[in-house]
Protein backbone atom coordinates (compact mmCIF):
# COMPACT_ATOMS: atom_id res chain seq x y z
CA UNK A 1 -16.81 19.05 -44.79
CA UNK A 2 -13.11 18.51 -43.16
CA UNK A 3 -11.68 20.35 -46.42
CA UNK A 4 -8.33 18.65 -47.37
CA UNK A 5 -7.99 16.32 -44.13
CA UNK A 6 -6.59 13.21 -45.22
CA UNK A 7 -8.23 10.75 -42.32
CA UNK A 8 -11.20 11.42 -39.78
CA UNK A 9 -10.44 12.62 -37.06
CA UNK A 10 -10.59 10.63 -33.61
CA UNK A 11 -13.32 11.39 -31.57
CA UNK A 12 -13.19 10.20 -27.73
CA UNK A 13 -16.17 8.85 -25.51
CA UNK A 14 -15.18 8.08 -22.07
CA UNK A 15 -14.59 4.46 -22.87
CA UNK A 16 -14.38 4.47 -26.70
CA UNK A 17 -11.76 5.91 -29.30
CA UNK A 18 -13.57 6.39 -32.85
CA UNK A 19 -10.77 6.17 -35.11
CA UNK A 20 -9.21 6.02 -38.50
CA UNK A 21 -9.12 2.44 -39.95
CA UNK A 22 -5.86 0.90 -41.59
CA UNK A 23 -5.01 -2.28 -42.86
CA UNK A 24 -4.31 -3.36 -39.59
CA UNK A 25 -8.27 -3.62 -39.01
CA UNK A 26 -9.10 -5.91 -41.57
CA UNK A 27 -8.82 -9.21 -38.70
CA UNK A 28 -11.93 -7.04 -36.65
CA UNK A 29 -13.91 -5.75 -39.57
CA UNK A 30 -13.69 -9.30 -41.03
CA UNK A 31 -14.95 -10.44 -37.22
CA UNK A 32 -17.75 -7.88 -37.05
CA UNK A 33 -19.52 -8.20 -40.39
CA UNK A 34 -18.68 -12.16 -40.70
CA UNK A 35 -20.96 -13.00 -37.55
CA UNK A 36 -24.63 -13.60 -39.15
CA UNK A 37 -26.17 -12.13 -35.94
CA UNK A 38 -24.33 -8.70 -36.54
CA UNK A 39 -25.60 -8.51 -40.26
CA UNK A 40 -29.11 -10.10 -39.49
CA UNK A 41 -30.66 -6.14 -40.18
CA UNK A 42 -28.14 -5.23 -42.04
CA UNK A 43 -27.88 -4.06 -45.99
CA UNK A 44 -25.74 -7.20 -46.82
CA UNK A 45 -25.20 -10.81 -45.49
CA UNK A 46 -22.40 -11.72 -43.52
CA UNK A 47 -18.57 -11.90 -44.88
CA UNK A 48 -17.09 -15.40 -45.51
CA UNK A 49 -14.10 -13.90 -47.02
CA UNK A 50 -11.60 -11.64 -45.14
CA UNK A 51 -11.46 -9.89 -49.23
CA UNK A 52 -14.56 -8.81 -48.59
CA UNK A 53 -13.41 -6.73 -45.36
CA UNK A 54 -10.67 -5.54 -47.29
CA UNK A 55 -12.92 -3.95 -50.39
CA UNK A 56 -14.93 -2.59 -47.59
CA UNK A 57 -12.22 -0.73 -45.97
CA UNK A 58 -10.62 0.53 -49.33
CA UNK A 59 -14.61 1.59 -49.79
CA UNK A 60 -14.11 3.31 -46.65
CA UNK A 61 -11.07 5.07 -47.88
CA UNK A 62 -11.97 6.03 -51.80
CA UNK A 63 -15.91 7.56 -49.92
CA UNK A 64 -14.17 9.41 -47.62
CA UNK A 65 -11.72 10.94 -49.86
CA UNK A 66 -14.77 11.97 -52.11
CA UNK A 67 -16.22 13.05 -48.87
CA UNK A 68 -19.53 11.35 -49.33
CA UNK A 69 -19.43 8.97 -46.56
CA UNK A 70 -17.39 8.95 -42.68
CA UNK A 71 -16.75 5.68 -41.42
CA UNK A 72 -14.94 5.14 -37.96
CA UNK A 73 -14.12 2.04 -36.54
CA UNK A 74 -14.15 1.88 -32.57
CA UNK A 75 -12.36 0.58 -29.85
CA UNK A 76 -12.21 0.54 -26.24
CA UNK A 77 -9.76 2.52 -25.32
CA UNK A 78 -8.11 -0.30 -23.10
CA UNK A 79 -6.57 -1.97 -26.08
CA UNK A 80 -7.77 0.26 -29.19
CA UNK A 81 -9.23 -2.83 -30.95
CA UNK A 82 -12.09 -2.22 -33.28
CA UNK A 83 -15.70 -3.31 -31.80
CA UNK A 84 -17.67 -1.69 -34.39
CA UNK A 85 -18.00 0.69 -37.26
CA UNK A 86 -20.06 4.21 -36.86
CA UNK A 87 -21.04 5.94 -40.32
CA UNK A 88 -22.03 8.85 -41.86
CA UNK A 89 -23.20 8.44 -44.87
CA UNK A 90 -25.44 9.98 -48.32
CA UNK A 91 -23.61 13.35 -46.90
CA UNK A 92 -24.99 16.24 -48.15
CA UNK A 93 -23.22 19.72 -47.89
CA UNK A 94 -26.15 21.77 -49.66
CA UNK A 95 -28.80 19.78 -47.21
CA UNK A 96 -27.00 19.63 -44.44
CA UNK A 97 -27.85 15.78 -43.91
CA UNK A 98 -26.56 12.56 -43.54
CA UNK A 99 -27.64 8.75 -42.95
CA UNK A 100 -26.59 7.40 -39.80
CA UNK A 101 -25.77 3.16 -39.72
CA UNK A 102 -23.76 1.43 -37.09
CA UNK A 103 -22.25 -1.88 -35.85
CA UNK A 104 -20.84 -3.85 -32.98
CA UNK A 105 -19.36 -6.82 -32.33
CA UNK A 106 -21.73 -9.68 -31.04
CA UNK A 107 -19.03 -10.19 -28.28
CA UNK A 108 -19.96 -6.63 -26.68
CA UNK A 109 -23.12 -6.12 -27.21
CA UNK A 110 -24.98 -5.00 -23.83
CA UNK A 111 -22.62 -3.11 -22.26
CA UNK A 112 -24.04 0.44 -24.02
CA UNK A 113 -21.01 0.40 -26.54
CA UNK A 114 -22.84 1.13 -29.91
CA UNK A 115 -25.22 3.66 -27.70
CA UNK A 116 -21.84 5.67 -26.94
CA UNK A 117 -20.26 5.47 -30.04
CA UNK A 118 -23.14 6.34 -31.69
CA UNK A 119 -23.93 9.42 -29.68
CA UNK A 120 -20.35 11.10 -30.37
CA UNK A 121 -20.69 10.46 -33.70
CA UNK A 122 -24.49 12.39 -33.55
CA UNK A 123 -22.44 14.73 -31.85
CA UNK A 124 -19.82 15.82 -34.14
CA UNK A 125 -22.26 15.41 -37.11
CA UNK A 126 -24.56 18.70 -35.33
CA UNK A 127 -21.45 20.56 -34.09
CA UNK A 128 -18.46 20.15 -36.48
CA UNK A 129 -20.12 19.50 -39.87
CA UNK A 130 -23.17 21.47 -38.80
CA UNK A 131 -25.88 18.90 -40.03
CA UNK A 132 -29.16 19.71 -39.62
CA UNK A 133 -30.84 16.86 -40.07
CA UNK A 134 -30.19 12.99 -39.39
CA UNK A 135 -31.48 9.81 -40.28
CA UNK A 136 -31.23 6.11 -40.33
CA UNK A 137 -33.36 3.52 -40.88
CA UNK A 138 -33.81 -0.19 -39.10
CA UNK A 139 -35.20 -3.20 -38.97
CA UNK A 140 -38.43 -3.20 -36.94
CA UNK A 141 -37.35 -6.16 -35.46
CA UNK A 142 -34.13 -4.95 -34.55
CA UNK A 143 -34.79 -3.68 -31.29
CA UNK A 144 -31.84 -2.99 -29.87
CA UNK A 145 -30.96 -0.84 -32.54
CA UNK A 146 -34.36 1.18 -31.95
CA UNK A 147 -33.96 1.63 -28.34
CA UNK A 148 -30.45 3.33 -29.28
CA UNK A 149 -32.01 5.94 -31.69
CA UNK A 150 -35.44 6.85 -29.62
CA UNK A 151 -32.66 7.03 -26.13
CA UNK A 152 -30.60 9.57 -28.24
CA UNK A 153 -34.41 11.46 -29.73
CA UNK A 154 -34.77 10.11 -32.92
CA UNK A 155 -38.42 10.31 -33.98
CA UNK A 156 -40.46 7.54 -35.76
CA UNK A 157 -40.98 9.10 -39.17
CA UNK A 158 -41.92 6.21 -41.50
CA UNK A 159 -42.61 2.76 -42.27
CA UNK A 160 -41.22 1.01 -45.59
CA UNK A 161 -42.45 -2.59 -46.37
CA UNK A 162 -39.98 -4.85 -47.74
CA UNK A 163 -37.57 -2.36 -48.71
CA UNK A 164 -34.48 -4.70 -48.36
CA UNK A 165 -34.53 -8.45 -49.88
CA UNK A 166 -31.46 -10.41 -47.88
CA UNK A 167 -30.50 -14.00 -46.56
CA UNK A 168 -34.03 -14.55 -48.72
CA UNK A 169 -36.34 -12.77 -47.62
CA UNK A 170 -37.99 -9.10 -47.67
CA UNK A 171 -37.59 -7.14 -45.23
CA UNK A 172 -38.98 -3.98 -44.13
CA UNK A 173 -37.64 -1.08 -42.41
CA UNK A 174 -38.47 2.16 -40.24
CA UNK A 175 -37.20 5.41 -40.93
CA UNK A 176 -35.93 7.38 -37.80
CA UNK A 177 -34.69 11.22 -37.90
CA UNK A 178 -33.58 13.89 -35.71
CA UNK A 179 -32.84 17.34 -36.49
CA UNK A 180 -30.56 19.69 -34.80
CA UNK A 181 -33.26 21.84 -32.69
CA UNK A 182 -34.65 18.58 -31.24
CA UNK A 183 -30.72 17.44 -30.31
CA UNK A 184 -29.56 17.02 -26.82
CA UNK A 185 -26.11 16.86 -25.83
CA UNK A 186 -27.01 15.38 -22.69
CA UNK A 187 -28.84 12.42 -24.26
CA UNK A 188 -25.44 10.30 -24.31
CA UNK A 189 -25.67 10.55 -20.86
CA UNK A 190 -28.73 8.87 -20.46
């Protein structure tokens, strides 16, 4: 999986650059996972520190390198500042899977932003690593999240009751997948 790259590589949406993050990202990771809306569903509560953006991105950088987890950050390609983060993550070689999570800025959501980035990064999972299988799991309350997954075919595969306990209180979550056969390209699109 990208044998002896030293970065991603950028992938390109027709509005969106998925990209490499550098220190130079820490203001708009610390913006994105400080706002409590944007980490409402998420596995941990929001940031109060920028620290805490900068252990994430040196996270980013040690997972990589052990090539167990992708991490872009994306931009609009207007002014290449980061919007949101679009993982891959739990990657295994031997099989061929990988957890799918994503963010994006309160500022932008509704404008189909996380939908895009989301579906080149499905994308280059089935094509360029050769995945055959992904998965993520959400909120059930997090319906904006869900509508992205079942828009790009992911299929409704399980329920887990209070499988996260954050901001104090249990919270459960639904397991989506989608493997390779039921992919389609064309699904960004749409």
């Amino acid at each position: 999986m990208l044998t002896g790259a030293l970065t991603l590589p950028t992938l390109e949406t027709p509005r969106l650059r998925l990209r490499w993050m550098t220190e130079a990202d820490i203001p708009a990771l610390f913006e994105l996972f400080s706002h409590p809306e944007v980490t409402r569903y998420w596995s941990w509560s929001a940031y109060t520190e920028r620290a805490q953006a900068e252990k994430l991105l040196e996270n980013i950088h040690k997972h990589f390198a052990e090539r167990s987890l992708f991490q872009w950050g994306y931009a609009r390609r207007e002014d290449d500042r980061i919007i949101g983060t679009c993982t891959l993550a739990e990657l295994s070689g031997q099989h061929r899977r990988a957890s799918l999570g994503y963010a994006l800025n309160h500022a932008h959501w509704g404008h189909g932003y996380g939908r895009e980035a989301v579906a080149r990064v499905v994308e280059f999972g089935f094509t360029s690593l050769e995945l055959h299988r992904l998965e993520a799991d959400v909120d059930p309350r997090n319906t904006g999240s869900i509508r992205v997954l079942e828009g790009l075919g992911f299929q409704h595969e399980g329920y887990q009751r209070q499988r996260y306990f954050l901001n104090g209180e249990l919270q459960d979550a639904v397991l989506y997948g989608l493997l390779r056969p039921e992919w389609r390209p064309d699904s960004a699109a749409s």
